[in-house]
PDB file of N, CA and C in Angstrom:
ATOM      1  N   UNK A   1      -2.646  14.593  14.020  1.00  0.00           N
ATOM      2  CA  UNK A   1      -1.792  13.993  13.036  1.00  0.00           C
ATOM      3  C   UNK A   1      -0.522  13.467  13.692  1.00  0.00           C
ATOM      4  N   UNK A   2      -0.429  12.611  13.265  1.00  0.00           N
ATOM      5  CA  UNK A   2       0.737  11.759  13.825  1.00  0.00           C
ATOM      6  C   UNK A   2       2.349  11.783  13.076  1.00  0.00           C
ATOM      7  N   UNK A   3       3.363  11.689  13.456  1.00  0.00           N
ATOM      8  CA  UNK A   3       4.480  11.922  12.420  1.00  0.00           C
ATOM      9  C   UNK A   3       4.893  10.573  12.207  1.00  0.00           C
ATOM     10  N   UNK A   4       5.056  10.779  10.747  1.00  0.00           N
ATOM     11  CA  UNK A   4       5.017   9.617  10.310  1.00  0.00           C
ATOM     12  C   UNK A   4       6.769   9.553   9.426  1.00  0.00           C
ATOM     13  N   UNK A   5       7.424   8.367   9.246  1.00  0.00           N
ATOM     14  CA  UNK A   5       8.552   8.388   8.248  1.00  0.00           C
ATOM     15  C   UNK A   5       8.777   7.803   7.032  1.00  0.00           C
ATOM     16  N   UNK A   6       6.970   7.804   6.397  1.00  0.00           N
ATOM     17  CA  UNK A   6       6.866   7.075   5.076  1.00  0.00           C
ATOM     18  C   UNK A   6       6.045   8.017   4.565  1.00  0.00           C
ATOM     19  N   UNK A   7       6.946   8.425   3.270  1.00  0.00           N
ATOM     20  CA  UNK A   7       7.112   9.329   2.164  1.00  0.00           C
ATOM     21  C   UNK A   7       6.608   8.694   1.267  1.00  0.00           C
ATOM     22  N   UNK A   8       5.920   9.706  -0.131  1.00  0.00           N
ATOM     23  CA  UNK A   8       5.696   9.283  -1.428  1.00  0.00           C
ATOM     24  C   UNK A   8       7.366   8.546  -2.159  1.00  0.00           C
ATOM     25  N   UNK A   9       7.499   7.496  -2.694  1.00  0.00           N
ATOM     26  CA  UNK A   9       8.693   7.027  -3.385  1.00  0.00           C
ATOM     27  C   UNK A   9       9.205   5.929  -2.785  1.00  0.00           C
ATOM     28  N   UNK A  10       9.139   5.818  -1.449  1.00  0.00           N
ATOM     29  CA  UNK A  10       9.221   4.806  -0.515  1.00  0.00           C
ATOM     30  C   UNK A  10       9.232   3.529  -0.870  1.00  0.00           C
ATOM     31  N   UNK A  11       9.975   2.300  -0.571  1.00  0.00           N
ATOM     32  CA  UNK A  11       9.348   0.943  -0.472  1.00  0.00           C
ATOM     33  C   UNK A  11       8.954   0.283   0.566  1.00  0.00           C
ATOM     34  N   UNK A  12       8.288  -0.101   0.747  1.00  0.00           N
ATOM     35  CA  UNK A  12       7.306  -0.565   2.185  1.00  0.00           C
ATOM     36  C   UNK A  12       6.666  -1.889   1.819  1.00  0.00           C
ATOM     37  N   UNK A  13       6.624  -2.521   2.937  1.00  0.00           N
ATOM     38  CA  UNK A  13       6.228  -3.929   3.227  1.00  0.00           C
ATOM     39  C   UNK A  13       4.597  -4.067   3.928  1.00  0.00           C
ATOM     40  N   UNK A  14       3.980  -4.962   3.525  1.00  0.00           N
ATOM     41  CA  UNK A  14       2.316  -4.436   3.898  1.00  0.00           C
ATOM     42  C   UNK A  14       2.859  -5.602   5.346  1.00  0.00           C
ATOM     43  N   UNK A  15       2.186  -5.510   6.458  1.00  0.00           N
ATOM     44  CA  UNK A  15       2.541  -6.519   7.588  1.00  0.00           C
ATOM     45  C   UNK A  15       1.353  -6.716   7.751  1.00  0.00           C
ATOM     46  N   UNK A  16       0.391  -6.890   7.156  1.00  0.00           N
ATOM     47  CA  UNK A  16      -1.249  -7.050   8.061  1.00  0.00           C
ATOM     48  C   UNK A  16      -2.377  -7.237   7.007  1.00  0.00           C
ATOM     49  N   UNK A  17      -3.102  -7.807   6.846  1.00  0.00           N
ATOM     50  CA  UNK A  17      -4.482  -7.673   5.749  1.00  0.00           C
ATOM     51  C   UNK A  17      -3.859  -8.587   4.599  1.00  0.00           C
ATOM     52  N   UNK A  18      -5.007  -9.020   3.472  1.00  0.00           N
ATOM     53  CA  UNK A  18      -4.769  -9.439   2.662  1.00  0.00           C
ATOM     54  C   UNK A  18      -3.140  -9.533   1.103  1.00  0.00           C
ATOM     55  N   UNK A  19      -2.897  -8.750   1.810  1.00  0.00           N
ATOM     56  CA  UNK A  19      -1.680  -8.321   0.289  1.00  0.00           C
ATOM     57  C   UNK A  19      -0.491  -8.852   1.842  1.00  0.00           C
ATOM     58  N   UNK A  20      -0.462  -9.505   2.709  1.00  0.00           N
ATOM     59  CA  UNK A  20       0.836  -9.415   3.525  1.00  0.00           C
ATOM     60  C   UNK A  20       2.052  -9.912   3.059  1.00  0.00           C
ATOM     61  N   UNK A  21       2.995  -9.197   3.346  1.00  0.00           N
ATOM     62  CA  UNK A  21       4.134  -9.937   3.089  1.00  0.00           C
ATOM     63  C   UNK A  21       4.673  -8.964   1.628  1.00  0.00           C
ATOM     64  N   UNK A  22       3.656  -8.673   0.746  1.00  0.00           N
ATOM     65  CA  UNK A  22       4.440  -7.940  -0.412  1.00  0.00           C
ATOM     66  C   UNK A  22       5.125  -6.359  -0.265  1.00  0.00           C
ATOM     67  N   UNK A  23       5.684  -6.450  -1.295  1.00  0.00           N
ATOM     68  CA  UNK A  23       6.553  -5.127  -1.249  1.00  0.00           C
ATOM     69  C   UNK A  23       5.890  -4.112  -2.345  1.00  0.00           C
ATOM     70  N   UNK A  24       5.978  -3.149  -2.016  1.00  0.00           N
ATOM     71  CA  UNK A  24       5.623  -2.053  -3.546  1.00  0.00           C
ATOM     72  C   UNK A  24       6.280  -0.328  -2.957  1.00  0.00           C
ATOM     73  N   UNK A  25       5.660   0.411  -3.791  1.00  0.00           N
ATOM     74  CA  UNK A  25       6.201   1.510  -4.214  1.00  0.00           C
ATOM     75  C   UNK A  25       5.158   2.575  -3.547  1.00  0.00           C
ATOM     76  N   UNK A  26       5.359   3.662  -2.710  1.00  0.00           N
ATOM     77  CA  UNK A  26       4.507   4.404  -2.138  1.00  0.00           C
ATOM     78  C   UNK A  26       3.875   5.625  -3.703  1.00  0.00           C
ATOM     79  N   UNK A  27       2.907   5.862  -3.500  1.00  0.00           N
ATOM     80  CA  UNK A  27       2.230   6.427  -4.734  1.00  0.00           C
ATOM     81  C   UNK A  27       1.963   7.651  -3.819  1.00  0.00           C
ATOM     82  N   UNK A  28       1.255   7.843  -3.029  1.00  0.00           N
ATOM     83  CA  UNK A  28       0.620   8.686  -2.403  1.00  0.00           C
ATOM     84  C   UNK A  28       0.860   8.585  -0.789  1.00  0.00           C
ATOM     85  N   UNK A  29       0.424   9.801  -0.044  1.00  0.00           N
ATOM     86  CA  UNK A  29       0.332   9.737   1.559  1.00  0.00           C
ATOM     87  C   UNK A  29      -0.958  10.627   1.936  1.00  0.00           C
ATOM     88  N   UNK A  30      -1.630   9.903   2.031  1.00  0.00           N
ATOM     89  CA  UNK A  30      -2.861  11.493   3.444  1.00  0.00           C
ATOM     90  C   UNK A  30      -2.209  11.309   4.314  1.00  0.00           C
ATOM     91  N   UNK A  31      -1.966  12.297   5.325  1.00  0.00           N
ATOM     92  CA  UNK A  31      -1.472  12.714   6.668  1.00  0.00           C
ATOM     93  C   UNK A  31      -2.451  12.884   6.998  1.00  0.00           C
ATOM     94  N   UNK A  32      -3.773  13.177   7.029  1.00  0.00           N
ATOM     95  CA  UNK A  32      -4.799  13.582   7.474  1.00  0.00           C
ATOM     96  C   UNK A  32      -5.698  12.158   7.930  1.00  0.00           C
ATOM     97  N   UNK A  33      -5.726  11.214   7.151  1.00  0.00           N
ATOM     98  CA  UNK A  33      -6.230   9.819   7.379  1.00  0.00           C
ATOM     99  C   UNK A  33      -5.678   8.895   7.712  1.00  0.00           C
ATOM    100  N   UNK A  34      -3.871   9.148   7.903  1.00  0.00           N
ATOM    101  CA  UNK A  34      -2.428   8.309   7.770  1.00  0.00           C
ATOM    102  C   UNK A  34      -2.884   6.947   7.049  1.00  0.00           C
ATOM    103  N   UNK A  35      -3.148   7.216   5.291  1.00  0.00           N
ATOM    104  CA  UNK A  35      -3.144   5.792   4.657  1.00  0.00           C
ATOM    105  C   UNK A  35      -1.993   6.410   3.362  1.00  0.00           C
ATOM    106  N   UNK A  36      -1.917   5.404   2.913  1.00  0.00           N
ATOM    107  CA  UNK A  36      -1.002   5.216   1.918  1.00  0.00           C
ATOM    108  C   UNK A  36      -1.297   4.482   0.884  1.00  0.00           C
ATOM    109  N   UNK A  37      -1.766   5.035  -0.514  1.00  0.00           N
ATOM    110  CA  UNK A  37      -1.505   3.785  -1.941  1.00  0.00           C
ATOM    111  C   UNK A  37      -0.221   3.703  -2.398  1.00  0.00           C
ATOM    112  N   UNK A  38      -0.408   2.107  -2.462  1.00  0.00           N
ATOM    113  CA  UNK A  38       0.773   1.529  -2.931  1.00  0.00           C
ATOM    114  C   UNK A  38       0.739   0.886  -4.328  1.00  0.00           C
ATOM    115  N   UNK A  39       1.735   1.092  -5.323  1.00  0.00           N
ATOM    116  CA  UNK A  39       1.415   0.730  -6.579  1.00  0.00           C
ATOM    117  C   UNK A  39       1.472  -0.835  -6.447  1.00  0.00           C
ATOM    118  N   UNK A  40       0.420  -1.056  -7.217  1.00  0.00           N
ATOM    119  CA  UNK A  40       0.178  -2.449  -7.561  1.00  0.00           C
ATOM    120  C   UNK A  40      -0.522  -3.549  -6.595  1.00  0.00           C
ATOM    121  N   UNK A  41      -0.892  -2.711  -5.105  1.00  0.00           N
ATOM    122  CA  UNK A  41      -1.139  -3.433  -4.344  1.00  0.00           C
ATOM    123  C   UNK A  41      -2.677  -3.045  -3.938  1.00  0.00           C
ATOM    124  N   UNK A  42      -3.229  -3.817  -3.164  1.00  0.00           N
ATOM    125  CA  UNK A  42      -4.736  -3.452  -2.870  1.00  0.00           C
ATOM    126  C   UNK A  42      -5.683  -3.317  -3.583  1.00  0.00           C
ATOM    127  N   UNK A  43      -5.539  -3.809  -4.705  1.00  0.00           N
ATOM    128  CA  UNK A  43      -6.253  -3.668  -5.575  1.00  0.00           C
ATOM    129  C   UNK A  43      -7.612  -3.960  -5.932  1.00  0.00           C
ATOM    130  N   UNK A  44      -8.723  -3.149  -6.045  1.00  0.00           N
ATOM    131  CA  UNK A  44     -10.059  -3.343  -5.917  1.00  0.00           C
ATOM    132  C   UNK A  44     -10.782  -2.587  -7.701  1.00  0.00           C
ATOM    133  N   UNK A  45     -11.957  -3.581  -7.820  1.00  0.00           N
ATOM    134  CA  UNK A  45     -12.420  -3.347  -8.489  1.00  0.00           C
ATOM    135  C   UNK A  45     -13.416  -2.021  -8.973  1.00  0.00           C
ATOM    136  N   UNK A  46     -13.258  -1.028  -9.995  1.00  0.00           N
ATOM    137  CA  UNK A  46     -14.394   0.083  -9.655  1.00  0.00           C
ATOM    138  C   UNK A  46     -15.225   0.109 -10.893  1.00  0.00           C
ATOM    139  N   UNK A  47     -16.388   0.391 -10.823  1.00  0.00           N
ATOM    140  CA  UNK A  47     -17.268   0.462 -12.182  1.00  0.00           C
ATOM    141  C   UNK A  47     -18.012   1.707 -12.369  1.00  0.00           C
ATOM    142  N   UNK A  48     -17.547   1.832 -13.414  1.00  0.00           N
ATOM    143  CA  UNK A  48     -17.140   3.015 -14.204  1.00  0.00           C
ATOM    144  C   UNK A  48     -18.853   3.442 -14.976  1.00  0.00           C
ATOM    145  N   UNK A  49     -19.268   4.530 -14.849  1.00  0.00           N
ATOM    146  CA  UNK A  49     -20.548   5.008 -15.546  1.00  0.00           C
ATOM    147  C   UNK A  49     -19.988   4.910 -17.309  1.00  0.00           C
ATOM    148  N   UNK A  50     -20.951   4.736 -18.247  1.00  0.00           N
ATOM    149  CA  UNK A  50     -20.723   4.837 -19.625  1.00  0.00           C
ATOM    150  C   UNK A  50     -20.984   6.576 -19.861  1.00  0.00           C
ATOM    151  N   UNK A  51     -19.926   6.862 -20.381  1.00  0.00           N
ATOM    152  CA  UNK A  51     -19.991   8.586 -20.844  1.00  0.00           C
ATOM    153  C   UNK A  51     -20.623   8.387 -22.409  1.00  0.00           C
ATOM    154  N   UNK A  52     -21.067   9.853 -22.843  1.00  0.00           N
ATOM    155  CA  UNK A  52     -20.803   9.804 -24.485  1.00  0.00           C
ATOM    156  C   UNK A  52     -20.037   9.301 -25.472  1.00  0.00           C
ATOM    157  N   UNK A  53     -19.298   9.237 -24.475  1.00  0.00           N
ATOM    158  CA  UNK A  53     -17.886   8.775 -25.842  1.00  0.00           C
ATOM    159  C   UNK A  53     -18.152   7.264 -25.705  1.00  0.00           C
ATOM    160  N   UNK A  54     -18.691   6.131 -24.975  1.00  0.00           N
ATOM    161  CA  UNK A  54     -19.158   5.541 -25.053  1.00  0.00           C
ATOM    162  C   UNK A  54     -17.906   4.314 -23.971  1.00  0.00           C
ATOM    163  N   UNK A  55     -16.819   5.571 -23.156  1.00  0.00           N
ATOM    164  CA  UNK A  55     -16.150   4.446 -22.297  1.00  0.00           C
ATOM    165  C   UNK A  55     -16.695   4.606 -20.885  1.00  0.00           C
ATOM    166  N   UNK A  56     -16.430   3.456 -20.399  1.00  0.00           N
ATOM    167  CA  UNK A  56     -17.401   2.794 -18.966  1.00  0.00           C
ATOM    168  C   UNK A  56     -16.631   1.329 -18.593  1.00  0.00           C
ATOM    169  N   UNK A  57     -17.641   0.718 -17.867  1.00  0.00           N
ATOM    170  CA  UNK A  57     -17.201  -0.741 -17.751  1.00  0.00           C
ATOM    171  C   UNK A  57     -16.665  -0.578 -16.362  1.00  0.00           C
ATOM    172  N   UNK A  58     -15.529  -1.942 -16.098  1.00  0.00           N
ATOM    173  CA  UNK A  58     -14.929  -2.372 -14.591  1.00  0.00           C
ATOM    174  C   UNK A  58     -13.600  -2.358 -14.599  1.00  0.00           C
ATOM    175  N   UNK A  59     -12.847  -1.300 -13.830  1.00  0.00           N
ATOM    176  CA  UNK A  59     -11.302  -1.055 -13.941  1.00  0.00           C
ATOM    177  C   UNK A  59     -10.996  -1.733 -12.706  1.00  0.00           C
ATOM    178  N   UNK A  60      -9.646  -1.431 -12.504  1.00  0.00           N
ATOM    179  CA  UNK A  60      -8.693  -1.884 -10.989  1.00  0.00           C
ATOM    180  C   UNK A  60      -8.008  -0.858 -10.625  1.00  0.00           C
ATOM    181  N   UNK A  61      -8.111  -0.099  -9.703  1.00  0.00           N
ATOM    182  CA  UNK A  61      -6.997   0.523  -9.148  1.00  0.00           C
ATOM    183  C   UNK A  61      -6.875   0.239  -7.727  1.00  0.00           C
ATOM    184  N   UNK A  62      -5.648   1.029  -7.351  1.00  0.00           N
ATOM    185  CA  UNK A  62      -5.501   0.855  -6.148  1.00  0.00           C
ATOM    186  C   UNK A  62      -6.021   1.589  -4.733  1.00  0.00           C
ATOM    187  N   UNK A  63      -6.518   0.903  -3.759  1.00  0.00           N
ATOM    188  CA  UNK A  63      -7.276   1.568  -2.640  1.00  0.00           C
ATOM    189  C   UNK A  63      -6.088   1.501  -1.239  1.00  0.00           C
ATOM    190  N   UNK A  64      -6.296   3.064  -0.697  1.00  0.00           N
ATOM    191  CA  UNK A  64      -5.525   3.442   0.480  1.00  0.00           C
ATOM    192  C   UNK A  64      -5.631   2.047   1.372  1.00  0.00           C
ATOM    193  N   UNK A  65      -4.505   1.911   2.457  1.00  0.00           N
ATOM    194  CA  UNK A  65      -3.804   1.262   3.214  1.00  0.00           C
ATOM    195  C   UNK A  65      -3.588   2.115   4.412  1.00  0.00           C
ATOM    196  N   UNK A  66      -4.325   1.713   5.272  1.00  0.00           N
ATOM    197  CA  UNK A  66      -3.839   2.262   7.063  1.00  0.00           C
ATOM    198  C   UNK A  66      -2.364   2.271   7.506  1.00  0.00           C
ATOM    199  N   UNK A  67      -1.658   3.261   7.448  1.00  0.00           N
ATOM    200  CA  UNK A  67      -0.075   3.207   7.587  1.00  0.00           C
ATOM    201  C   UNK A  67       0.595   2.684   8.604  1.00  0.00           C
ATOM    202  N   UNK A  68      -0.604   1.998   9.616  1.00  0.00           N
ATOM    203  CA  UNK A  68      -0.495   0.455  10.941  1.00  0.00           C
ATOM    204  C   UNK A  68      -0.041  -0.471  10.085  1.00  0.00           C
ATOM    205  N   UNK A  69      -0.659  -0.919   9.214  1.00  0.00           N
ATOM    206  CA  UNK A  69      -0.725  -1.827   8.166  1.00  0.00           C
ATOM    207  C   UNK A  69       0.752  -2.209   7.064  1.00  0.00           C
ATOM    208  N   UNK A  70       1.814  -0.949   6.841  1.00  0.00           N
ATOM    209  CA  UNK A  70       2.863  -1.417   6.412  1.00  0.00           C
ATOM    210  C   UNK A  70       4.053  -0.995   6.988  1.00  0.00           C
ATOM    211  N   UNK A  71       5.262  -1.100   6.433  1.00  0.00           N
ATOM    212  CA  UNK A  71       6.369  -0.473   7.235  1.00  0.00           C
ATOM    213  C   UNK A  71       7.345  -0.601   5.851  1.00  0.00           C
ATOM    214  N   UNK A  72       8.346   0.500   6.211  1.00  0.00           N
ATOM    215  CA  UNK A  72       9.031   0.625   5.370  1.00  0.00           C
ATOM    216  C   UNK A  72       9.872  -0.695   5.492  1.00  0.00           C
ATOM    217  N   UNK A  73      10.640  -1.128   3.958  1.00  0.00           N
ATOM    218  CA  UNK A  73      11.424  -2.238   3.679  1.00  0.00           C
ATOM    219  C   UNK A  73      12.455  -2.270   4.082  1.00  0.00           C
ATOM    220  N   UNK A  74      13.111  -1.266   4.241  1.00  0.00           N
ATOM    221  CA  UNK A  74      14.958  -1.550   4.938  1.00  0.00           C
ATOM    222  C   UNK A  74      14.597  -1.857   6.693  1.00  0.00           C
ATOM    223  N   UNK A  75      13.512  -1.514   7.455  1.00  0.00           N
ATOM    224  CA  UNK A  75      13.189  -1.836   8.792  1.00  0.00           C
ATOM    225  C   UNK A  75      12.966  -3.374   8.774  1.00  0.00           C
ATOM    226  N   UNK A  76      11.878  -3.458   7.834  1.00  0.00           N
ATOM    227  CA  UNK A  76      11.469  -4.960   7.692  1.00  0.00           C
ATOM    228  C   UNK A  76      12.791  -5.881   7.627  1.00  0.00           C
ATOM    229  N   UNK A  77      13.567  -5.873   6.652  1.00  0.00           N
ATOM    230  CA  UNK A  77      14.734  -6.508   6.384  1.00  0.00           C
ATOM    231  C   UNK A  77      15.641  -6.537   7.718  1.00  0.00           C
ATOM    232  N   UNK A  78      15.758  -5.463   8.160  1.00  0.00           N
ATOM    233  CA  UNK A  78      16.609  -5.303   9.008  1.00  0.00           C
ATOM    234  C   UNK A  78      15.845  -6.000  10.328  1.00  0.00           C
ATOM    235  N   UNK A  79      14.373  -5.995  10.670  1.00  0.00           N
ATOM    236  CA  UNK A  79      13.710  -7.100  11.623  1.00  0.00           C
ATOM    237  C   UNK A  79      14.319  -8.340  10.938  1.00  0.00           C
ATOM    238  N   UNK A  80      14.033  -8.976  10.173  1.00  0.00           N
ATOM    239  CA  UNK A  80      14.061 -10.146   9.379  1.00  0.00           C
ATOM    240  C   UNK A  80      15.467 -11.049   9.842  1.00  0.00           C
ATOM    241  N   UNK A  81      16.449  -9.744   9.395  1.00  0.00           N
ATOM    242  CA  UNK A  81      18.032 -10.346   9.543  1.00  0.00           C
ATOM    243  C   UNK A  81      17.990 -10.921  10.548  1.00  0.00           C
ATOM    244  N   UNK A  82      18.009  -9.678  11.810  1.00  0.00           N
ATOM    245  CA  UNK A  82      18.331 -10.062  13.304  1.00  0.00           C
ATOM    246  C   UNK A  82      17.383 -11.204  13.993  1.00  0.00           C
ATOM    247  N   UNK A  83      16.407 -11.480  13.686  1.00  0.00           N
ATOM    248  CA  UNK A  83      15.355 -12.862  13.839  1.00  0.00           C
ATOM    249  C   UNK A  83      15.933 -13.871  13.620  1.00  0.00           C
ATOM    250  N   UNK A  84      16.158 -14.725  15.178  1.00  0.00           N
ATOM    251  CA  UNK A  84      17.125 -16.252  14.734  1.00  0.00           C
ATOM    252  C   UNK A  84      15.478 -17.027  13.687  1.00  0.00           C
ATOM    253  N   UNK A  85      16.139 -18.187  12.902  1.00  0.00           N
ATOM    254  CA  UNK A  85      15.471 -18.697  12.185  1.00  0.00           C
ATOM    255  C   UNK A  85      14.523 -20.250  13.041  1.00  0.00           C
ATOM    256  N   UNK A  86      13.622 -20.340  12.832  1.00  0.00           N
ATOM    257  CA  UNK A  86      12.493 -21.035  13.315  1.00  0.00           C
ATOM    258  C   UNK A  86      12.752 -22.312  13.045  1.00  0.00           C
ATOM    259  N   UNK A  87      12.724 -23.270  14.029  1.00  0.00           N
ATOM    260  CA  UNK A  87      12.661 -24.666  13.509  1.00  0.00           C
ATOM    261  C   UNK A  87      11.570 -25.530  13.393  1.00  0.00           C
TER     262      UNK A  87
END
């Protein structure tokens, strides 16, 4: 296990994979797998068995993130600042 400095509550920046560039809210951490769900982000489709009660069907939630994959937001910003601007 690796030590890591992104906590549940966190805001973090995804740097890699499809969602790049957005910001969200840390939901969860495995230390054991070092991924992270992030609210609102990664979002994949799951389909749901029909119970008795007769609910089922195709939801969205969110799927873990390799913690390579984001970085917290005040680092990001703070890369960002010090980066002369591109012409």
């Amino acid at each position: 296990m690796a030590k890591t400095d992104i906590k549940k509550g966190d805001e973090i920046v995804v740097i890699a994979g499809a969602s790049k560039g957005r910001r969200g809210k840390v939901s969860s951490y495995d230390r054991g797998a070092e991924r992270v769900v992030v609210e609102g982000l990664n979002l994949v489709k799951r389909h749901l068995r029909r119970t008795q009660d007769g609910q089922g069907g195709i939801t969205e939630r969110e799927a873990p993130i390799h913690r390579s994959n984001v970085m917290l937001a005040s680092l990001w910003d703070a890369r960002r600042a010090k980066k002369p601007a591109r012409k």
